[in-house]
C-alpha atoms as a PDB file:
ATOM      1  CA  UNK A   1       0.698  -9.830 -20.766  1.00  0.00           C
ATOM      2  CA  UNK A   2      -0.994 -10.092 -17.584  1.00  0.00           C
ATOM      3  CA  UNK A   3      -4.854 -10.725 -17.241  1.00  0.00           C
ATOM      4  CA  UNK A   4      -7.338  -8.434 -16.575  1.00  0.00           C
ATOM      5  CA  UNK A   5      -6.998  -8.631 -13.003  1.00  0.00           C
ATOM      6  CA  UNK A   6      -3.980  -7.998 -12.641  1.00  0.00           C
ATOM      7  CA  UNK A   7      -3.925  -4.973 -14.130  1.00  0.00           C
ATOM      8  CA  UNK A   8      -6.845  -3.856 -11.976  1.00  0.00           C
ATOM      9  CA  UNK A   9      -4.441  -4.941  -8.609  1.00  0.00           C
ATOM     10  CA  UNK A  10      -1.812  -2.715 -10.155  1.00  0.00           C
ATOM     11  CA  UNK A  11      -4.290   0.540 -10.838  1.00  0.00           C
ATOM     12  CA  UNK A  12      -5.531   0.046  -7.531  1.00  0.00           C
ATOM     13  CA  UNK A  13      -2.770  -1.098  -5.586  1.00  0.00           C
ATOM     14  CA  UNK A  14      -0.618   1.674  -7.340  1.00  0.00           C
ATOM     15  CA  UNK A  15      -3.832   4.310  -6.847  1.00  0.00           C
ATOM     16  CA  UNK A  16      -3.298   3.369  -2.898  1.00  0.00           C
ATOM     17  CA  UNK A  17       0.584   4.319  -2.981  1.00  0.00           C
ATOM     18  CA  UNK A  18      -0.922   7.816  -4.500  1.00  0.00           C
ATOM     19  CA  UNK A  19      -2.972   8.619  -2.216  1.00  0.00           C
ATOM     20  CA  UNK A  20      -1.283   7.065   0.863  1.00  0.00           C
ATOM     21  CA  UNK A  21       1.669   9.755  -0.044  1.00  0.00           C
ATOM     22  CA  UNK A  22      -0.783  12.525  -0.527  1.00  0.00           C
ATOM     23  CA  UNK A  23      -2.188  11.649   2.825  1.00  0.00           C
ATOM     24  CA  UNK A  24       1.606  11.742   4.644  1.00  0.00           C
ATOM     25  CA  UNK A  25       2.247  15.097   2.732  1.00  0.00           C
ATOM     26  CA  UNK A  26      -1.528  16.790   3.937  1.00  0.00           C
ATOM     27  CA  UNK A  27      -0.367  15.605   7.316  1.00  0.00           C
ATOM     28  CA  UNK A  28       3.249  16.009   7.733  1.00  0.00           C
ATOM     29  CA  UNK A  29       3.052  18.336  10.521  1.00  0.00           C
ATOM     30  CA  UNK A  30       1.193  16.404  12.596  1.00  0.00           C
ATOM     31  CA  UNK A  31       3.568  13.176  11.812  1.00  0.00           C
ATOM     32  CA  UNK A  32       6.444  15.759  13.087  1.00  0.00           C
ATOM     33  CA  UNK A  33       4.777  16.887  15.904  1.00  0.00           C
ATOM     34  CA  UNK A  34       4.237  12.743  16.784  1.00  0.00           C
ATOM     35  CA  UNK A  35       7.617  11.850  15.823  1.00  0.00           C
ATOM     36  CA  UNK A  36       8.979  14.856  17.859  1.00  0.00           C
ATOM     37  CA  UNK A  37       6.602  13.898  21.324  1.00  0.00           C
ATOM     38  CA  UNK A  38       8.203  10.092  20.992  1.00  0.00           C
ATOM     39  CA  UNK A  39      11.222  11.542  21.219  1.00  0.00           C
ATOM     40  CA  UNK A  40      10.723  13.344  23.788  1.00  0.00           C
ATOM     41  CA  UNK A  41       9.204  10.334  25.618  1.00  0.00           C
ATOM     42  CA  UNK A  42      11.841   8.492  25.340  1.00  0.00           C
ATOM     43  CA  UNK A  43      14.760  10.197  25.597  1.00  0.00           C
ATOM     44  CA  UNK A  44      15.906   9.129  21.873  1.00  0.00           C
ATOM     45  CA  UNK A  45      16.666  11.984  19.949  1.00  0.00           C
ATOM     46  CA  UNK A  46      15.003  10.953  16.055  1.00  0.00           C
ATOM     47  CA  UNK A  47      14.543  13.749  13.523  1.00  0.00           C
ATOM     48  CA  UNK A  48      12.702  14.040  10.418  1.00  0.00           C
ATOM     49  CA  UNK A  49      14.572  12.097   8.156  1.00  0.00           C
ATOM     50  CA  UNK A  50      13.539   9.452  10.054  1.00  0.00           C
ATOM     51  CA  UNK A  51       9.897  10.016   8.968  1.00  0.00           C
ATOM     52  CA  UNK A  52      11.496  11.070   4.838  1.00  0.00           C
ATOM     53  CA  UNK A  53      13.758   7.436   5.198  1.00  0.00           C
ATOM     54  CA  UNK A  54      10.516   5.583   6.104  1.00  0.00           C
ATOM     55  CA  UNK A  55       8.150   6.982   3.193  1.00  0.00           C
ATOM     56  CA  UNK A  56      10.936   6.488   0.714  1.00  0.00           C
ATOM     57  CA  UNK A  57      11.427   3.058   2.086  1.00  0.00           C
ATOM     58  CA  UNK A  58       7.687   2.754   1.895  1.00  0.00           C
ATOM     59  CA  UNK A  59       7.568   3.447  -1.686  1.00  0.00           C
ATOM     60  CA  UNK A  60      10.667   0.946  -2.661  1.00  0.00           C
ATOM     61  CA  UNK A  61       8.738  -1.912  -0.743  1.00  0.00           C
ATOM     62  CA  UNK A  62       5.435  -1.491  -2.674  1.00  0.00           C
ATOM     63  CA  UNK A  63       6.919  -0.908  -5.803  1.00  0.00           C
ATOM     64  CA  UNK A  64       9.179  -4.329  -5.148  1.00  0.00           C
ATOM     65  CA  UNK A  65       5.728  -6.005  -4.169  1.00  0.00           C
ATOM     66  CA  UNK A  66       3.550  -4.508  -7.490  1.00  0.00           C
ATOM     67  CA  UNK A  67       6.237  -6.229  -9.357  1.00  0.00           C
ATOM     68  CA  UNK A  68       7.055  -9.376  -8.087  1.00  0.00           C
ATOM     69  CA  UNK A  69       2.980  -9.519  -8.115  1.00  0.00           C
ATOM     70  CA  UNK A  70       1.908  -7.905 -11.792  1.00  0.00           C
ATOM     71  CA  UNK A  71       5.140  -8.760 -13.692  1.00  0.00           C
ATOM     72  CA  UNK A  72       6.672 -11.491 -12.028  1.00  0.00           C
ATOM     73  CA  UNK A  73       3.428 -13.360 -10.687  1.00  0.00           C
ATOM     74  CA  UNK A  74       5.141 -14.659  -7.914  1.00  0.00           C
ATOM     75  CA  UNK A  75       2.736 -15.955  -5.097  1.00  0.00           C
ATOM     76  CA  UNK A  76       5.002 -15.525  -2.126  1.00  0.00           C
ATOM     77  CA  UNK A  77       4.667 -11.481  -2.876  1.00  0.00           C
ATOM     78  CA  UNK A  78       0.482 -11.995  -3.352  1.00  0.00           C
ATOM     79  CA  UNK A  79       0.589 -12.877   0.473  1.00  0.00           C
ATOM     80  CA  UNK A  80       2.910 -10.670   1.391  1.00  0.00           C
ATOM     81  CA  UNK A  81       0.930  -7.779  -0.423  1.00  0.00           C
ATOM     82  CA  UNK A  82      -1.928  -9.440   1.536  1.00  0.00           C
ATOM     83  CA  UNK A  83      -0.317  -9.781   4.620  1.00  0.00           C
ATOM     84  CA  UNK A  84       0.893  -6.340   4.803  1.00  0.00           C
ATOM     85  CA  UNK A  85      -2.888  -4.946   4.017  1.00  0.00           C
ATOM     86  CA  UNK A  86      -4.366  -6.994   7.287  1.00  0.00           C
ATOM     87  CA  UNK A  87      -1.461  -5.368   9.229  1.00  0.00           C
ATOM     88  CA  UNK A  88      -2.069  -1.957   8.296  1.00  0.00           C
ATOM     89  CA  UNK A  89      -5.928  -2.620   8.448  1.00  0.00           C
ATOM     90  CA  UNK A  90      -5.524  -4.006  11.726  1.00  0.00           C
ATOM     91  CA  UNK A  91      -3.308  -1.049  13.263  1.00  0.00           C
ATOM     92  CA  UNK A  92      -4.823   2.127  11.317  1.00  0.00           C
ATOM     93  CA  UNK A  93      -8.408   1.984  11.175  1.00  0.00           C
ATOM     94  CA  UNK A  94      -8.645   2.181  15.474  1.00  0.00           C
ATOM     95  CA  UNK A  95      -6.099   5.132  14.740  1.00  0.00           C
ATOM     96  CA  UNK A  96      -8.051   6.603  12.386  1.00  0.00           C
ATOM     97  CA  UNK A  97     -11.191   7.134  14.213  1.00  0.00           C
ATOM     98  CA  UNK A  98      -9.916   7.602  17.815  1.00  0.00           C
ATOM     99  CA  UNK A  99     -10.293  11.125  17.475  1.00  0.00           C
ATOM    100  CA  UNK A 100     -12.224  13.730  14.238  1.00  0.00           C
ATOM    101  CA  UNK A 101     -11.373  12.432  11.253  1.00  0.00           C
ATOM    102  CA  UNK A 102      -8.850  15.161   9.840  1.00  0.00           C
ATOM    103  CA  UNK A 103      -7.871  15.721   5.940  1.00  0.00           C
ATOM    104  CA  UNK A 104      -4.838  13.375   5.778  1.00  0.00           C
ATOM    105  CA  UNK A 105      -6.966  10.149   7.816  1.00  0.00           C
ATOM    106  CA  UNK A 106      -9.754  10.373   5.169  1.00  0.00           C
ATOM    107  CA  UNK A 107      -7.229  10.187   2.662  1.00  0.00           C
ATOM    108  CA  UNK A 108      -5.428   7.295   4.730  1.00  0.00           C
ATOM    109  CA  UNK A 109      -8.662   5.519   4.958  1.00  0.00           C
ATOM    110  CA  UNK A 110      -9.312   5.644   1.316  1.00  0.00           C
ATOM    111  CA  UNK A 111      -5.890   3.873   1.134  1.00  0.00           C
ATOM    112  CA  UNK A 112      -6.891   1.478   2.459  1.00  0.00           C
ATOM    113  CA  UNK A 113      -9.593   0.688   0.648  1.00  0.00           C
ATOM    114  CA  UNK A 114      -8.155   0.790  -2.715  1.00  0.00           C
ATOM    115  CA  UNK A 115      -5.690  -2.135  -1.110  1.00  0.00           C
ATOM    116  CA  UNK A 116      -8.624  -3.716  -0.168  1.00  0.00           C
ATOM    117  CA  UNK A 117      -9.602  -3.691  -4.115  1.00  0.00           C
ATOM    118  CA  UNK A 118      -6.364  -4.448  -5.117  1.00  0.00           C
ATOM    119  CA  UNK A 119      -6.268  -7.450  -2.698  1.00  0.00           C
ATOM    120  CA  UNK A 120      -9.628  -8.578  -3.877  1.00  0.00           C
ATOM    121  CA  UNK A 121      -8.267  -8.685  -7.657  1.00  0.00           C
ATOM    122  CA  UNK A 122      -5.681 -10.805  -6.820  1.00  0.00           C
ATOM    123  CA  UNK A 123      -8.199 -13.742  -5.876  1.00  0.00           C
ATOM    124  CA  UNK A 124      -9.965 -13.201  -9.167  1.00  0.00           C
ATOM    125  CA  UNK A 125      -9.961 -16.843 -12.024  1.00  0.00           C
ATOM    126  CA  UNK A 126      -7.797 -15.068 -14.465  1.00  0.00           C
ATOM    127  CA  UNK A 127      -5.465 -14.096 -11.433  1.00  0.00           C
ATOM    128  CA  UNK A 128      -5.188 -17.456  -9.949  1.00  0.00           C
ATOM    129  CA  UNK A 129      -4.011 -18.579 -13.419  1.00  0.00           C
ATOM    130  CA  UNK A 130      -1.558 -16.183 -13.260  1.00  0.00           C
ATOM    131  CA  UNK A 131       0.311 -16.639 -10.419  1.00  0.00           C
ATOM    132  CA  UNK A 132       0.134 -20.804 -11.267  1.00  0.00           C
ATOM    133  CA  UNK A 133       2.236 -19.611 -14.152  1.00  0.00           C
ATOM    134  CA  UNK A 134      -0.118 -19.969 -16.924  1.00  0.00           C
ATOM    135  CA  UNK A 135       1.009 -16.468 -19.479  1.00  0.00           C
ATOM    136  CA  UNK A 136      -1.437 -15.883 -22.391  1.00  0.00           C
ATOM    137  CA  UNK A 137      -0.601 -13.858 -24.788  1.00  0.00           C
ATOM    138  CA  UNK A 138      -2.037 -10.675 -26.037  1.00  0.00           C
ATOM    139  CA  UNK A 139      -4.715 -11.185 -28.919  1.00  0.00           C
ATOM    140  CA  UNK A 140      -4.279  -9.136 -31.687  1.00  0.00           C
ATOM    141  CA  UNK A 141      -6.846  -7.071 -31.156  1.00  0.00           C
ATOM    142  CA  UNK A 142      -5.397  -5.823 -27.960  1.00  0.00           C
END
């Protein structure tokens, strides 16, 4: 059974996948309207599944990540997961506030800081015993 921590990276690391989708559904239109002005700009002619492939491939790569991380313990996917939260840190928060901060960016930026939680579990004692490979096993009164 995983430690304590590492079932507080999966609440909140799950929690971020949540909300991150609510935020692309609250602003789908504008995505589309983005997606559709690219497009435009460059001559390449991209529809909306592009934007439906990319979410669903969105949700496949953090679910892989939650569970080489919480089930597997495998530290290569910790700094990926890691990793992946300084990129999107990086690139979205000067996105986020370049202009008002509409429904679907609040919701983005909360995102990201439930990964920022998640990340922070995953440096916890009980996590770095994890990922060394050390398994306890559930007391019985768990």
């Amino acid at each position: 059974m995983p430690p304590e921590s590492i079932r507080k990276f999966t609440l909140f690391y799950l929690g971020s996948l949540v909300v991150s989708l609510a935020a692309t559904f609250v602003g789908y239109d504008v995505l589309t309207a983005q997606l559709e002005a690219q497009s435009a700009a460059t001559g390449l002619a991209v529809g909306t599944g592009t934007i439906i492939a990319g979410i669903v491939l969105n949700i496949l790569i953090t679910l892989l990540l939650w569970y080489l991380v919480a089930r597997k313990g495998f530290v290569i996917a910790k700094w990926i997961v890691v990793l992946l939260f300084l990129f999107t840190l990086v690139t979205s928060i000067s996105g986020i506030f370049a202009g008002g901060l509409a429904a679907h960016e609040g919701l983005s930026l909360l995102a990201i800081v439930l990964q920022a939680v998640a990340v922070y579990f995953l440096f916890q004692p009980d996590a770095r015993a994890w990922f060394s490979g050390e398994r306890t096993t559930a007391s019985p009164e768990d």
